[in-house]
N, C-alpha and C. Protein backbone atom coordinates (compact mmCIF):
# COMPACT_ATOMS: atom_id res chain seq x y z
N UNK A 1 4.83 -17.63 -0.49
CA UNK A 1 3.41 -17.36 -0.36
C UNK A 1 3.05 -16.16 -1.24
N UNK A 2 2.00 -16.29 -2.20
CA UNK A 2 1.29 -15.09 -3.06
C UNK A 2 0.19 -14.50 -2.06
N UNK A 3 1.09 -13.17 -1.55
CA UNK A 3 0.43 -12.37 -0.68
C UNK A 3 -0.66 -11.99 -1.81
N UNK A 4 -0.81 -11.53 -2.67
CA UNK A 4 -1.84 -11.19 -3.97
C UNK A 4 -2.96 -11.76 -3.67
N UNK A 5 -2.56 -13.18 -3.97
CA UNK A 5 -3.88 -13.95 -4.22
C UNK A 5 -4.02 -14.50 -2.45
N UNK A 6 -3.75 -14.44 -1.44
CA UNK A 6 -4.39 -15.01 -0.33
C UNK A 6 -5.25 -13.65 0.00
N UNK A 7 -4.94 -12.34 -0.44
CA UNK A 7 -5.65 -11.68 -0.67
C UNK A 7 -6.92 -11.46 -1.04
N UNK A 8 -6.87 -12.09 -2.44
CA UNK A 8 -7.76 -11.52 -3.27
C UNK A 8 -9.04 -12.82 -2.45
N UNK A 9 -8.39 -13.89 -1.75
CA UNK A 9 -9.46 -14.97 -1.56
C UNK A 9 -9.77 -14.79 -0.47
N UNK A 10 -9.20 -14.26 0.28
CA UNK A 10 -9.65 -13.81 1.59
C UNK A 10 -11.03 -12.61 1.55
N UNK A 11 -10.77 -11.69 0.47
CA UNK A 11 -11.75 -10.84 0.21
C UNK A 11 -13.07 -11.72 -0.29
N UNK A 12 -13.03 -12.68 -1.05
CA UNK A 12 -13.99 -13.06 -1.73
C UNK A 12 -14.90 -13.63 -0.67
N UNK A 13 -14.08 -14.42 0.60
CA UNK A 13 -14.85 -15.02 1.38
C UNK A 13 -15.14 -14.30 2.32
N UNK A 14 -15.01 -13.05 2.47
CA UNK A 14 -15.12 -11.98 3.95
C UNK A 14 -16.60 -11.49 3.17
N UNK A 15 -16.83 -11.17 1.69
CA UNK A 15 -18.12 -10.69 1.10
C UNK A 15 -18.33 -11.87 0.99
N UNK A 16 -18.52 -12.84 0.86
CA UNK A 16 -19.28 -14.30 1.16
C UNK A 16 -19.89 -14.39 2.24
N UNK A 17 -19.64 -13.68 3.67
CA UNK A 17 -20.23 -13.82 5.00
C UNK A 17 -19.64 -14.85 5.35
N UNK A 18 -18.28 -15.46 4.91
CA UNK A 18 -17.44 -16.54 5.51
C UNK A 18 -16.07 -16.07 6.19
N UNK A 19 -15.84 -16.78 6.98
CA UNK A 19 -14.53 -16.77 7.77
C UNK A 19 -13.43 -17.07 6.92
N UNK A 20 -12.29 -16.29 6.24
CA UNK A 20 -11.51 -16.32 5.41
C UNK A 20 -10.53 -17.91 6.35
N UNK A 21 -9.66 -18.57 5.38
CA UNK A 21 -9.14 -19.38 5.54
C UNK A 21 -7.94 -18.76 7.33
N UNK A 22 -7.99 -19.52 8.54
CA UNK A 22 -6.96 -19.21 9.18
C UNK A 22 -7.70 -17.90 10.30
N UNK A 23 -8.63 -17.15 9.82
CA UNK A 23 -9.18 -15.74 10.38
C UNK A 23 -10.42 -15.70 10.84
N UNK A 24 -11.05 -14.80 11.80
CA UNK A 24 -12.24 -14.70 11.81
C UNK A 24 -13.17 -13.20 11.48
N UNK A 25 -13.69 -13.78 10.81
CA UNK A 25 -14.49 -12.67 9.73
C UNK A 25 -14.92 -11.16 10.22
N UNK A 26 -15.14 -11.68 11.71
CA UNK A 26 -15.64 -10.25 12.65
C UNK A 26 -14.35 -9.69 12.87
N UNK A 27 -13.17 -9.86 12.99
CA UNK A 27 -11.94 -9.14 12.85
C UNK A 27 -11.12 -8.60 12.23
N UNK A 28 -12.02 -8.95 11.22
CA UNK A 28 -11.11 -8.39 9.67
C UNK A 28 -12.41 -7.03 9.30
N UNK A 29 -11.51 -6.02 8.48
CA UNK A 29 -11.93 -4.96 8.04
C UNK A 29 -11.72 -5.01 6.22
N UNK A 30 -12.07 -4.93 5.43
CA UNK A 30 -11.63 -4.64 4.39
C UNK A 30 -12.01 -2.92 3.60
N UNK A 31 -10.22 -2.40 3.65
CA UNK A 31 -9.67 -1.13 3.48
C UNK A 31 -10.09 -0.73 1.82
N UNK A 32 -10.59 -0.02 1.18
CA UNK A 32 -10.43 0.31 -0.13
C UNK A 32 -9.92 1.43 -0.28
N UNK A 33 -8.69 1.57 -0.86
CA UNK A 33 -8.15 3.02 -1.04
C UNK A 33 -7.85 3.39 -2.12
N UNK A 34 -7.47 4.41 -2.98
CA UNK A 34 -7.75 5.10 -4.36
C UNK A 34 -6.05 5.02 -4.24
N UNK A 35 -5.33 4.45 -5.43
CA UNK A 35 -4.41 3.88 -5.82
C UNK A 35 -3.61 5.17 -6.08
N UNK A 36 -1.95 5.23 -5.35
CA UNK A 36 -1.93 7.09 -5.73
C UNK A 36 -1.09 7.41 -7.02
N UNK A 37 -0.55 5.86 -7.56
CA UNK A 37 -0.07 6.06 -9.28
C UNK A 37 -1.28 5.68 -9.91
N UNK A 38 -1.83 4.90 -9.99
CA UNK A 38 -3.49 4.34 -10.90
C UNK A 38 -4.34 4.95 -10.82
N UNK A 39 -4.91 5.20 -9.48
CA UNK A 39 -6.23 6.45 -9.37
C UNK A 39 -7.21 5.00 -9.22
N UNK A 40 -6.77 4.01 -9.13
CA UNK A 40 -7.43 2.58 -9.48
C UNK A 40 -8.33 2.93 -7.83
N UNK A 41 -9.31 2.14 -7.23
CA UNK A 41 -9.58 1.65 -6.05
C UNK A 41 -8.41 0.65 -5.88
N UNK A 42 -8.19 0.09 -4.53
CA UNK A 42 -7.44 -0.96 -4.13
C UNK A 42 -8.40 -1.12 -2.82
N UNK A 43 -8.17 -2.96 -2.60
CA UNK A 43 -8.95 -2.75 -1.29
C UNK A 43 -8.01 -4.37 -0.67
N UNK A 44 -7.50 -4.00 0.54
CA UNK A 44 -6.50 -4.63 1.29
C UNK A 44 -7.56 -5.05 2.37
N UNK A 45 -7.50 -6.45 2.95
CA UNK A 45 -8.09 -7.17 4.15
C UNK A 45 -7.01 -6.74 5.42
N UNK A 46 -7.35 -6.37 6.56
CA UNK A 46 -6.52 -6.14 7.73
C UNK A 46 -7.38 -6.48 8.85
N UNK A 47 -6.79 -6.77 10.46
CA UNK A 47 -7.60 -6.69 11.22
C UNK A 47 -7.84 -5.18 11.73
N UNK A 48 -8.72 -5.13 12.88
CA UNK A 48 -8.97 -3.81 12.97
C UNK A 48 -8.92 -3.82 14.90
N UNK A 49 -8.83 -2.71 15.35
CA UNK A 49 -9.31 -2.74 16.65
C UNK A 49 -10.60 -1.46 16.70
N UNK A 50 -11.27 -1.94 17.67
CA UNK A 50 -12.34 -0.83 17.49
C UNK A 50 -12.47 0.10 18.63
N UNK A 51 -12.62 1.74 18.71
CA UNK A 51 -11.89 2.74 19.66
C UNK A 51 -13.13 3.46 19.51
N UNK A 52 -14.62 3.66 19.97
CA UNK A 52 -15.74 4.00 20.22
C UNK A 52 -16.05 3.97 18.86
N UNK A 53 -16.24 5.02 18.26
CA UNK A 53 -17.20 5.43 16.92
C UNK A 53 -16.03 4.94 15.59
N UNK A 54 -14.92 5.39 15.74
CA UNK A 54 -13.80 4.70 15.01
C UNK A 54 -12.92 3.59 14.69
N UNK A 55 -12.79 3.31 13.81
CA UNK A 55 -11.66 1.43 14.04
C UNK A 55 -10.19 1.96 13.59
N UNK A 56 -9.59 1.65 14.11
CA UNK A 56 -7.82 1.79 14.30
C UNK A 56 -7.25 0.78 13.46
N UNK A 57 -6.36 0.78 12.50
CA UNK A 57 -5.91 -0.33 11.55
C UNK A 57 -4.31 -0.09 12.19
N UNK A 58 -4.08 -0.52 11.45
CA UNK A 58 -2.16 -0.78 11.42
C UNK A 58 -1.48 -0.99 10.66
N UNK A 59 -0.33 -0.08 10.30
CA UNK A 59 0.41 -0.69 8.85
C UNK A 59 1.63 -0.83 9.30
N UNK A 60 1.82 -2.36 9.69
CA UNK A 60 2.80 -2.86 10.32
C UNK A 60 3.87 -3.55 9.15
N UNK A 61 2.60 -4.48 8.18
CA UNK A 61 3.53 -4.92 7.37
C UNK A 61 3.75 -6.06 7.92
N UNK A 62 4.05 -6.48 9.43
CA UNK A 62 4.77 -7.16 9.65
C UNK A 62 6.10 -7.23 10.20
N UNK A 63 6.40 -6.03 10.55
CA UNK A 63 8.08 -5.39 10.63
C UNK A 63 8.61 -4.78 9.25
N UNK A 64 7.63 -5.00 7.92
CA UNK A 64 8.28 -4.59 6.43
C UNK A 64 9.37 -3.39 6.68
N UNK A 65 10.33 -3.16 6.11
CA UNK A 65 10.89 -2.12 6.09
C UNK A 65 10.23 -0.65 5.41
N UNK A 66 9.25 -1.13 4.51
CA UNK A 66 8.19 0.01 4.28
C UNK A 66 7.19 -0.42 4.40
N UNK A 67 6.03 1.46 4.65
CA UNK A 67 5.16 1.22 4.78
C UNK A 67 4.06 0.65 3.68
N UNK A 68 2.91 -0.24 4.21
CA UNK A 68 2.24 -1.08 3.08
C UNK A 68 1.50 0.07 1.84
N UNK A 69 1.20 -0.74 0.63
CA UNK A 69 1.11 0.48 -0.07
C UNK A 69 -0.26 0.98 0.35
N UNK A 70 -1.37 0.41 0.94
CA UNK A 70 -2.50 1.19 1.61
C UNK A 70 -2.61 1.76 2.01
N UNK A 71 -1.24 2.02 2.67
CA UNK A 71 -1.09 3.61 4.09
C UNK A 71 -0.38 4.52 3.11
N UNK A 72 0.39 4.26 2.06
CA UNK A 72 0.62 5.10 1.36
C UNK A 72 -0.45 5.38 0.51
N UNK A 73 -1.21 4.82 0.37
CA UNK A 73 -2.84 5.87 -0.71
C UNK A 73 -2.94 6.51 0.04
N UNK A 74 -3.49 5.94 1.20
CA UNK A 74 -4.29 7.14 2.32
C UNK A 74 -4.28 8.04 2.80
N UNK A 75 -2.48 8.61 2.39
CA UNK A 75 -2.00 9.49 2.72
C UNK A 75 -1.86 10.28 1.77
N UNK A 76 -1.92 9.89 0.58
CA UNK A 76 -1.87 10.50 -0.66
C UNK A 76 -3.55 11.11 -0.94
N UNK A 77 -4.36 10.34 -0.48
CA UNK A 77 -6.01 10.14 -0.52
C UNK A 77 -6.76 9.86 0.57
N UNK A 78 -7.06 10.39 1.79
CA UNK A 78 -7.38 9.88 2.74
C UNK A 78 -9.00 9.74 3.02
N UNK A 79 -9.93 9.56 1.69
CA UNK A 79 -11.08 9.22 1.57
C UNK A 79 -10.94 7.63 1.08
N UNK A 80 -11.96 6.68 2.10
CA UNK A 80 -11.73 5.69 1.80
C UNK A 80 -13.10 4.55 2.15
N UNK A 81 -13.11 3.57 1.42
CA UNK A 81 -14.16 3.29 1.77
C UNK A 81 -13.72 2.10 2.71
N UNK A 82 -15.19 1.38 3.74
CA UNK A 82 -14.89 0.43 4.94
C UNK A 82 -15.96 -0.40 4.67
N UNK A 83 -15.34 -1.82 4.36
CA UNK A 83 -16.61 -2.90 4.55
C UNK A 83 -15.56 -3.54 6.45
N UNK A 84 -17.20 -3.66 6.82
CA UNK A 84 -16.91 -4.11 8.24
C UNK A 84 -18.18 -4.91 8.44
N UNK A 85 -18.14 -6.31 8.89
CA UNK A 85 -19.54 -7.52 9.79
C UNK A 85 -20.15 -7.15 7.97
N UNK A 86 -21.40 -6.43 8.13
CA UNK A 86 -22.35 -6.82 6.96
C UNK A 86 -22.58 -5.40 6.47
N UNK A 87 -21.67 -4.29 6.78
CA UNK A 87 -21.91 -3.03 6.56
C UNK A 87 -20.64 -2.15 5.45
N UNK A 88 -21.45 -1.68 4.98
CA UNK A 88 -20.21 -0.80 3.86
C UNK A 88 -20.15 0.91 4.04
N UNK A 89 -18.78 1.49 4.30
CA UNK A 89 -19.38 2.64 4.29
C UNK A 89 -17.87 4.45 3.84
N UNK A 90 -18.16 5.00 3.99
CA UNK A 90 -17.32 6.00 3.51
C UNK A 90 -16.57 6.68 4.97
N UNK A 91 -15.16 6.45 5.17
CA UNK A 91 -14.60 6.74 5.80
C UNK A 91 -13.83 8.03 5.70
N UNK A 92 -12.58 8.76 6.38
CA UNK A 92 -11.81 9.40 6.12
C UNK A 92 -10.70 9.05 7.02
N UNK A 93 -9.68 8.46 6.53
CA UNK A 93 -8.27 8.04 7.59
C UNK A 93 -7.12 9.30 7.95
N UNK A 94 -7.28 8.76 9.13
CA UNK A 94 -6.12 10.02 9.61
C UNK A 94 -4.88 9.42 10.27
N UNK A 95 -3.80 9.21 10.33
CA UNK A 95 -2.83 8.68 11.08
C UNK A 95 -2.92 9.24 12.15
N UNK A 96 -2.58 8.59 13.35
CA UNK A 96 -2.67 9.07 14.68
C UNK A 96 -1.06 10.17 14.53
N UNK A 97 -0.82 10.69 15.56
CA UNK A 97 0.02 11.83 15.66
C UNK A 97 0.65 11.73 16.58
N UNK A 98 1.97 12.13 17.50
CA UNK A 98 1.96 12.29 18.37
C UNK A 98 1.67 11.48 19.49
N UNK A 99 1.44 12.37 20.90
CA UNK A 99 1.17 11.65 22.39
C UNK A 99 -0.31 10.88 21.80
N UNK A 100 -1.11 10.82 21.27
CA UNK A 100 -2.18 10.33 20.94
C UNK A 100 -1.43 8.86 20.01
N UNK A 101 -1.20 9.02 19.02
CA UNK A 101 -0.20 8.01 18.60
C UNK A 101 0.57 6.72 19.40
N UNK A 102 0.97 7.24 20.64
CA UNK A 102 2.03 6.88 21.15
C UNK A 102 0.47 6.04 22.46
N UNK A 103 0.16 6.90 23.07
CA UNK A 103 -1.00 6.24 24.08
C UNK A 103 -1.52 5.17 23.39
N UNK A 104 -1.94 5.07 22.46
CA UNK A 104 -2.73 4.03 21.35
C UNK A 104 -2.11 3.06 21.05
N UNK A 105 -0.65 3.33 20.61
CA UNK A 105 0.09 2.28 20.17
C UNK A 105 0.44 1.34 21.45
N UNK A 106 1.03 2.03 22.44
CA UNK A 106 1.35 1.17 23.91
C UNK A 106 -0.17 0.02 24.10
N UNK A 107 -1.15 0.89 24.30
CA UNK A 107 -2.26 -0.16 23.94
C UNK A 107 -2.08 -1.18 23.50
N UNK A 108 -2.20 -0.97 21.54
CA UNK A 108 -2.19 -2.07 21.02
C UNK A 108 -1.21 -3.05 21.13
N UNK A 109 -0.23 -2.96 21.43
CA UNK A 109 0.88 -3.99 21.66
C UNK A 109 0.91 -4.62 23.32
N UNK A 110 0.36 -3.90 23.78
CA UNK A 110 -0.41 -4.36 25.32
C UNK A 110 -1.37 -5.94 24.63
N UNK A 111 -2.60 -5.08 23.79
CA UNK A 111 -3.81 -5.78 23.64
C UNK A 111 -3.05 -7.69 22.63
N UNK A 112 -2.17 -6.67 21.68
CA UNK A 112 -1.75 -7.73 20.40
C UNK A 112 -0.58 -7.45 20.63
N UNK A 113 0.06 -8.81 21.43
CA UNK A 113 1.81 -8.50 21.37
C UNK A 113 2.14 -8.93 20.30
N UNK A 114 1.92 -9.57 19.48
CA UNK A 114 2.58 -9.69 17.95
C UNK A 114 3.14 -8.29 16.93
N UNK A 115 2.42 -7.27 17.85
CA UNK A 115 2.70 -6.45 17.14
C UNK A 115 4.56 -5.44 17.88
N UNK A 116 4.86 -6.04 18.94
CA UNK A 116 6.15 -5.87 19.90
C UNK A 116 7.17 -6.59 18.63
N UNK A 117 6.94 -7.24 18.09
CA UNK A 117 7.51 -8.37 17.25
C UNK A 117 7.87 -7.74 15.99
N UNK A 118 6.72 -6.79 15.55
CA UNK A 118 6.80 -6.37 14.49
C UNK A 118 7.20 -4.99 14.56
N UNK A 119 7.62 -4.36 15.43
CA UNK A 119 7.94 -3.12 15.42
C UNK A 119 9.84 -3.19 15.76
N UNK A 120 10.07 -4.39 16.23
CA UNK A 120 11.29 -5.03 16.66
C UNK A 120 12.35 -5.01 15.04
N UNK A 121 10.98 -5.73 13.85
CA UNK A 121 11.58 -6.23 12.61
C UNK A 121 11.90 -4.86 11.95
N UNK A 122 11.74 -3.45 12.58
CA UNK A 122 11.92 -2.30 11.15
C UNK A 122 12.28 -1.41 12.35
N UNK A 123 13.14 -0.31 11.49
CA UNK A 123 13.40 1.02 11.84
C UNK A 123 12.35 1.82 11.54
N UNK A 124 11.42 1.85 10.94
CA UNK A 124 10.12 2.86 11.04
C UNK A 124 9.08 2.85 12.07
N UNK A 125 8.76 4.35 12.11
CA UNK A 125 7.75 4.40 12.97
C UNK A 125 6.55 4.17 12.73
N UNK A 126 5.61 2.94 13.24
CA UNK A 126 4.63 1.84 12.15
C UNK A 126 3.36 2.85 12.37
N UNK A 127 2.77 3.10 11.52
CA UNK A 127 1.36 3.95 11.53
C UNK A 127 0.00 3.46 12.06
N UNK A 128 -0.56 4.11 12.97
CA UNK A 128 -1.59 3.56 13.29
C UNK A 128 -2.69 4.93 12.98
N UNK A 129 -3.49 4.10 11.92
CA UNK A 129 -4.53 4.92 11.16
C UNK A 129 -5.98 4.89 11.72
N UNK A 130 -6.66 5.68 12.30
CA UNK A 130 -8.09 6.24 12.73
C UNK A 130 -9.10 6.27 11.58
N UNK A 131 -9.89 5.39 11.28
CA UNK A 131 -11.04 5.52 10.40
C UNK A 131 -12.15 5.77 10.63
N UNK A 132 -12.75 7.05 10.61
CA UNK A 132 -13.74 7.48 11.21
C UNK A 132 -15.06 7.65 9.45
N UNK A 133 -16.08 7.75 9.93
CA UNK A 133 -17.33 7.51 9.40
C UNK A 133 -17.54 8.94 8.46
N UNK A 134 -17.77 8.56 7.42
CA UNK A 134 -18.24 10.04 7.18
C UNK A 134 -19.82 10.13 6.44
């Protein structure tokens, strides 16, 4: 499978106001982050969970043995922009930390056990990133 291009078509149809192939459109977030060898934008489709004023992403990967390269911009660059439903806007990501980290994560694998699955597949500790509004 060309993770690339189910990518790049998934984006095209999430700014289409369509339900990407397999997904539903209100659950997906699309991440743009400033590339930390290119300086390029990059912008990655993920789902999101939403935590009052902020949406919570995940860089699971999947179990990858590393982290995806989006969580590595963000950390390199943690200004980022958020298309979410029909809205676009300027974020700042923070990785959760700590007992805050840890409360959140039990959550999400409560809410999405797929993600029990994916923390099973790697020795890293999987990041769960806070995108708040700026």
């Amino acid at each position: 499978m060309d993770i690339k291009k189910v990518n790049q078509e998934t984006i095209a149809k999430f700014r289409a106001g369509e339900d990407p192939d397999g997904m539903h459109r209100d659950r997906l977030v699309l991440l743009t982050t400033v590339g930390r060898r290119t300086g390029k934008p990059y912008t990655a489709p993920m789902m999101f969970h939403r935590d009052g004023d902020r949406l919570l992403v995940i860089a699971s990967s999947m179990g990858a043995p590393q982290h995806p390269d989006w969580y590595r911009n963000l950390v390199r660059s943690p200004a980022v922009v958020v298309e979410v439903g029909d809205e676009t806007y300027d974020a700042q990501a923070l990785p959760l930390e700590g007992e805050e980290r840890e409360r959140v994560w039990q959550m999400l694998k409560q809410t999405y056990p797929w993600f029990v699955d994916h923390e099973k597949r790697t020795d890293r500790i999987i990041p769960v990133v806070a995108l708040t509004r700026t």
